[in-house]
PDB file of N, CA and C in Angstrom:
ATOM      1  N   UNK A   1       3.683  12.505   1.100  1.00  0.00           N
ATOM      2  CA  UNK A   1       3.415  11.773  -0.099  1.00  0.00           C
ATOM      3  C   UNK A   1       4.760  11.358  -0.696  1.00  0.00           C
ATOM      4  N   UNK A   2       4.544  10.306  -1.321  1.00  0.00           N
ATOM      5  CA  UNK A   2       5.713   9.429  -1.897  1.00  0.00           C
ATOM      6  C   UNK A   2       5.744   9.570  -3.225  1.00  0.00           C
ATOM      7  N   UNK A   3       6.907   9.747  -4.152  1.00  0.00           N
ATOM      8  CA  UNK A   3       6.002   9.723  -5.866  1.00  0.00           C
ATOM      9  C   UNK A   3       7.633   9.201  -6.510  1.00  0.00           C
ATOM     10  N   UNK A   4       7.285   7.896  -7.136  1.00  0.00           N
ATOM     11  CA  UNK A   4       8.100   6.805  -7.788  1.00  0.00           C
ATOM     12  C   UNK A   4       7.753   7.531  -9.367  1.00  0.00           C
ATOM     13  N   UNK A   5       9.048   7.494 -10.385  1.00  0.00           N
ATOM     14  CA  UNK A   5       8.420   7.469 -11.294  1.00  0.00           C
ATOM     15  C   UNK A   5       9.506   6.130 -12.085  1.00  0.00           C
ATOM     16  N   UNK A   6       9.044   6.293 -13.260  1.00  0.00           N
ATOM     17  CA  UNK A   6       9.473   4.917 -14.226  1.00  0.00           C
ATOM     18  C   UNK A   6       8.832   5.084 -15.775  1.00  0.00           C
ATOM     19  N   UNK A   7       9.757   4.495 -16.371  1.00  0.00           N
ATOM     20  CA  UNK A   7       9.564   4.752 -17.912  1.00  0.00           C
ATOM     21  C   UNK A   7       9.088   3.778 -18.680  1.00  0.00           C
ATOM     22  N   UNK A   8       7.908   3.286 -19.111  1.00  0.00           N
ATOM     23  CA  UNK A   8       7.025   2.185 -19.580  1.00  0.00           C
ATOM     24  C   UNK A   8       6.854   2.553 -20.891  1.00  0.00           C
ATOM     25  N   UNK A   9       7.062   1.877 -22.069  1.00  0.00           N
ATOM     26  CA  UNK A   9       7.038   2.378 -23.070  1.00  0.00           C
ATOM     27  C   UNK A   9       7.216   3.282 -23.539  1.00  0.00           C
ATOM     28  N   UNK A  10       8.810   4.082 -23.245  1.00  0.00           N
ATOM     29  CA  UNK A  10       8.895   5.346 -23.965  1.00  0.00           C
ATOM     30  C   UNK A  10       7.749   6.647 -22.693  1.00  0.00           C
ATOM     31  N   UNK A  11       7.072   6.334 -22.063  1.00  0.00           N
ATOM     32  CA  UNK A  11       6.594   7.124 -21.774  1.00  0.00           C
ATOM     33  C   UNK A  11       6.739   6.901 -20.311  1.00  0.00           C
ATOM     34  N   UNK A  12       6.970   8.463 -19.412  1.00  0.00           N
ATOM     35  CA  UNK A  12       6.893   8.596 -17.856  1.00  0.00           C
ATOM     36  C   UNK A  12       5.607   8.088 -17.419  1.00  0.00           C
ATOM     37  N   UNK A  13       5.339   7.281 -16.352  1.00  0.00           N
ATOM     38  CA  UNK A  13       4.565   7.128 -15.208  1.00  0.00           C
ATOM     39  C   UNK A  13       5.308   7.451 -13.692  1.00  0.00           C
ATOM     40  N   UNK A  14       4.515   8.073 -13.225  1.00  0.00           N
ATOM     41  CA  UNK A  14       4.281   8.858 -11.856  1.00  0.00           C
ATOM     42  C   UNK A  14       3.420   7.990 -10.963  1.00  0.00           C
ATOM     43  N   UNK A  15       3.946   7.282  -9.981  1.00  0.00           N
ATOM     44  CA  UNK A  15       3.132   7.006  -8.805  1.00  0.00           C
ATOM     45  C   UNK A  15       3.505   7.711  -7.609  1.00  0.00           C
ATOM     46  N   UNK A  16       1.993   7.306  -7.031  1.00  0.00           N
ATOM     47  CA  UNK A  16       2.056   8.197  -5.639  1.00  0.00           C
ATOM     48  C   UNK A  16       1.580   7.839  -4.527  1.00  0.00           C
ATOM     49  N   UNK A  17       1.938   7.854  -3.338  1.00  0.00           N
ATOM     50  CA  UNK A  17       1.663   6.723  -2.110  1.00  0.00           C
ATOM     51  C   UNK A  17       1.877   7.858  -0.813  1.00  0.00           C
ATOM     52  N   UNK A  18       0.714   7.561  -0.571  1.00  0.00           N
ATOM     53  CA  UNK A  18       0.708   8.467   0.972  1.00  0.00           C
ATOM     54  C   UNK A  18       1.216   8.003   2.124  1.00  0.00           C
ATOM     55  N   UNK A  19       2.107   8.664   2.712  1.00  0.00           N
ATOM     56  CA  UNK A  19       3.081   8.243   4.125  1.00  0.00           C
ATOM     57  C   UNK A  19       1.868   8.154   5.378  1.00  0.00           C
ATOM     58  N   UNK A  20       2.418   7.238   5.970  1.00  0.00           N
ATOM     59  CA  UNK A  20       1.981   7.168   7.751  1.00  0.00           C
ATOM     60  C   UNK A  20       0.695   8.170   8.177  1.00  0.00           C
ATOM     61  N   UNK A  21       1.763   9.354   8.043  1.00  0.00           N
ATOM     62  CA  UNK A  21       1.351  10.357   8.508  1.00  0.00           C
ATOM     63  C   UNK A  21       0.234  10.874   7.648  1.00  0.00           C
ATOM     64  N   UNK A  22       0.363  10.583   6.211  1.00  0.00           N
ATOM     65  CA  UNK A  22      -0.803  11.075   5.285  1.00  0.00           C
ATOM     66  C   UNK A  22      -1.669  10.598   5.288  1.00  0.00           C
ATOM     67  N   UNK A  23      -1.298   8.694   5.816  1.00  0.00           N
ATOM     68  CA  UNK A  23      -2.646   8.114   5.838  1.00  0.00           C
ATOM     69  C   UNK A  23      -3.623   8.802   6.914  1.00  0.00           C
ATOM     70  N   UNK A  24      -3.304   8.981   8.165  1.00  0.00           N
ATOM     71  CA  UNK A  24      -4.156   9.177   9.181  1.00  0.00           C
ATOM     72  C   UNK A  24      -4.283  10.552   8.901  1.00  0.00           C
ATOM     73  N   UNK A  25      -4.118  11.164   8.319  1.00  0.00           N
ATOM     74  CA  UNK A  25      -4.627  12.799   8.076  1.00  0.00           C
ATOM     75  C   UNK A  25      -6.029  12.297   7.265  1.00  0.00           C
ATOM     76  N   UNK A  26      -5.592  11.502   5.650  1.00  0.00           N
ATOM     77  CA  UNK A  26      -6.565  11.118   5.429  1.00  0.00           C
ATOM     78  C   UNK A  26      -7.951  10.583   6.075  1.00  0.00           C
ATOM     79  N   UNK A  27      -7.253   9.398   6.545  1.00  0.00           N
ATOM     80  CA  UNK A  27      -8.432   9.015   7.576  1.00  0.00           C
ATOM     81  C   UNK A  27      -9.424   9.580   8.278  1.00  0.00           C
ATOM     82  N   UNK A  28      -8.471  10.588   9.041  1.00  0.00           N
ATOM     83  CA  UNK A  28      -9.352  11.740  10.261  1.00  0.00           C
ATOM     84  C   UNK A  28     -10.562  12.126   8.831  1.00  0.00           C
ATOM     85  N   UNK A  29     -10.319  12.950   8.095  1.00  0.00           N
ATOM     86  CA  UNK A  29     -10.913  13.742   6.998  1.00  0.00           C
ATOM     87  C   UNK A  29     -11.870  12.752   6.388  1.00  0.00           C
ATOM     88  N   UNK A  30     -11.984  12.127   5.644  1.00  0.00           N
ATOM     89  CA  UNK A  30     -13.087  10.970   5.835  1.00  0.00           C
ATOM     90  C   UNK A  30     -13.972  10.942   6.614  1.00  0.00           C
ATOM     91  N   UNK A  31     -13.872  10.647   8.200  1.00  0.00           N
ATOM     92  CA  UNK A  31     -14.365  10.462   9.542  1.00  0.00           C
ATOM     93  C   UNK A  31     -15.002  11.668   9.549  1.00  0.00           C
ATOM     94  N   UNK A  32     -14.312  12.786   9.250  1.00  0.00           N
ATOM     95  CA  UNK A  32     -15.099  14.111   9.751  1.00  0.00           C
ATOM     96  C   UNK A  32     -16.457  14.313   8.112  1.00  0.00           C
ATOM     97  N   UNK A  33     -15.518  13.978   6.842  1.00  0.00           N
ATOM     98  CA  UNK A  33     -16.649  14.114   6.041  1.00  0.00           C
ATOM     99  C   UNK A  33     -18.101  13.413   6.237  1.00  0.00           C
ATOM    100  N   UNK A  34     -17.606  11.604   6.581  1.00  0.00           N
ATOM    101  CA  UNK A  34     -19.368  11.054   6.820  1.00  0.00           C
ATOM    102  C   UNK A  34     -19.620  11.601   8.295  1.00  0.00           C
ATOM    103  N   UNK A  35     -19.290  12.482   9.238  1.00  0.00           N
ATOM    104  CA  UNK A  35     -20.110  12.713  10.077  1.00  0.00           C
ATOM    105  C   UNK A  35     -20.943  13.813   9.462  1.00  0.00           C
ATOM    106  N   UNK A  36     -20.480  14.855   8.555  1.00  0.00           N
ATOM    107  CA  UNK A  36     -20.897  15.914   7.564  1.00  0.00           C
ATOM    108  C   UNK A  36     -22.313  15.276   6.962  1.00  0.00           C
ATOM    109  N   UNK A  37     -22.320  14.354   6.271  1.00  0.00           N
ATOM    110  CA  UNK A  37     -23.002  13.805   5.359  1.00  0.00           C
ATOM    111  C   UNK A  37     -24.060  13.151   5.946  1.00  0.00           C
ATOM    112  N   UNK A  38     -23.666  12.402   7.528  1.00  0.00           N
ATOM    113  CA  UNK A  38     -25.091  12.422   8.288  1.00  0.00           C
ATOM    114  C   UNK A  38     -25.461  13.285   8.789  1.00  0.00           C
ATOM    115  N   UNK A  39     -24.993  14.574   9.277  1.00  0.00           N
ATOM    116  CA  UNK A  39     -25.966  15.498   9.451  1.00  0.00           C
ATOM    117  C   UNK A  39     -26.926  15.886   8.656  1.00  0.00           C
ATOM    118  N   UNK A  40     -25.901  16.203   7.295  1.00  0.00           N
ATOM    119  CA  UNK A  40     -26.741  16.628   5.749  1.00  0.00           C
ATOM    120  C   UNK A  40     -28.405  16.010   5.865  1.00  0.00           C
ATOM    121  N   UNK A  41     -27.969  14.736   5.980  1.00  0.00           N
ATOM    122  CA  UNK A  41     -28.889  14.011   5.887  1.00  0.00           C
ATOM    123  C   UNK A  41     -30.170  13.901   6.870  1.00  0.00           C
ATOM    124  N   UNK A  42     -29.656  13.904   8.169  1.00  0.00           N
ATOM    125  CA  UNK A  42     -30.791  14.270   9.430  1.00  0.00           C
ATOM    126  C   UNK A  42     -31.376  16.029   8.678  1.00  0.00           C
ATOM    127  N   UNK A  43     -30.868  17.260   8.490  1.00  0.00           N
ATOM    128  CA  UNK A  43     -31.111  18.523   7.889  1.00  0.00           C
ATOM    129  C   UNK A  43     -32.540  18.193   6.820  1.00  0.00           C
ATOM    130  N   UNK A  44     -31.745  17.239   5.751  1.00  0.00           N
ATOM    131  CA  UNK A  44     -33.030  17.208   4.754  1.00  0.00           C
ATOM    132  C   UNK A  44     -34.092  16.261   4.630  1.00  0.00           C
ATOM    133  N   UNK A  45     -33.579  15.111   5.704  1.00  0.00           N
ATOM    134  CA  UNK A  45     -34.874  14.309   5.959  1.00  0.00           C
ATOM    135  C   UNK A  45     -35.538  13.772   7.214  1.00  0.00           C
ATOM    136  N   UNK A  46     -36.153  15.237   7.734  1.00  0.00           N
ATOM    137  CA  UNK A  46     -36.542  15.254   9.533  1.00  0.00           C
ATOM    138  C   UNK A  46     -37.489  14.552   9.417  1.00  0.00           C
ATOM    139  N   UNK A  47     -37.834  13.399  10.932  1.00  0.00           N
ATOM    140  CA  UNK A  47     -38.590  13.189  11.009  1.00  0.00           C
ATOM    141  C   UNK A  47     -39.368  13.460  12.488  1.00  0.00           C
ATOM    142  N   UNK A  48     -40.270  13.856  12.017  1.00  0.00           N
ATOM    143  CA  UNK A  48     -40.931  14.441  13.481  1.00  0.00           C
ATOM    144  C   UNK A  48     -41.529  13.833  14.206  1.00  0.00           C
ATOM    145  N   UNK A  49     -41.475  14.204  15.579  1.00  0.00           N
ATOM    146  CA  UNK A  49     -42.047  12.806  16.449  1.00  0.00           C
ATOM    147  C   UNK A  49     -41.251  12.684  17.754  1.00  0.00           C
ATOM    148  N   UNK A  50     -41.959  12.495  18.516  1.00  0.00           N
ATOM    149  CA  UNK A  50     -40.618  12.132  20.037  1.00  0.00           C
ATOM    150  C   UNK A  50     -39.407  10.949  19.957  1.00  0.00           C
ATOM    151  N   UNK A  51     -39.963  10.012  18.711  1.00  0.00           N
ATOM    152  CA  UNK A  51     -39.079   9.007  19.037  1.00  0.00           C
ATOM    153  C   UNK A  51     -37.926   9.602  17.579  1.00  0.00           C
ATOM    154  N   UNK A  52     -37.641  10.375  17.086  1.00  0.00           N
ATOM    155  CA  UNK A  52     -36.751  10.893  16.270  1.00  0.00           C
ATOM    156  C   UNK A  52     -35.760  11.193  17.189  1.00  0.00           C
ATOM    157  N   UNK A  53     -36.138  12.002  18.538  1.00  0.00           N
ATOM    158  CA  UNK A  53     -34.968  12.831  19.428  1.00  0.00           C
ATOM    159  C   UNK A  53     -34.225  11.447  20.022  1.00  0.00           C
ATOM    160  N   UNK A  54     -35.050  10.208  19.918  1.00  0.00           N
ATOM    161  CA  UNK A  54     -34.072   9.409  20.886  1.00  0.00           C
ATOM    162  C   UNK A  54     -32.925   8.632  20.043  1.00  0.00           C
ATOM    163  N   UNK A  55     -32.903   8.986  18.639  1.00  0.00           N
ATOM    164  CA  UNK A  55     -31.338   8.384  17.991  1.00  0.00           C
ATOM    165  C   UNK A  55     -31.296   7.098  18.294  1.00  0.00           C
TER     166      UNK A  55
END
């Protein structure tokens, strides 16, 4: 992480910018959360039937 700061009216601002490397950490983590969130979702809304197993 990157963090710029600067003085805007008398008062500090702090920015912050994720490197290369933070982006794709991010990324992965995302990717792994909505695979999370479709499972969640197959878990609480089964539908039964042969043609459910074929995805």
């Amino acid at each position: 992480m990157v963090t710029e700061a600067e003085v805007v009216n008398n008062r500090n601002r702090i920015y912050y910018k994720l490197t290369e490397k933070g982006n794709a950490s991010a990324m992965e983590r995302i990717k792994e959360l909505e695979e999370f969130v479709q499972t969640l979702k197959i878990l609480l809304n089964p539908q039964l039937g042969f043609e459910s197993c074929l995805g």
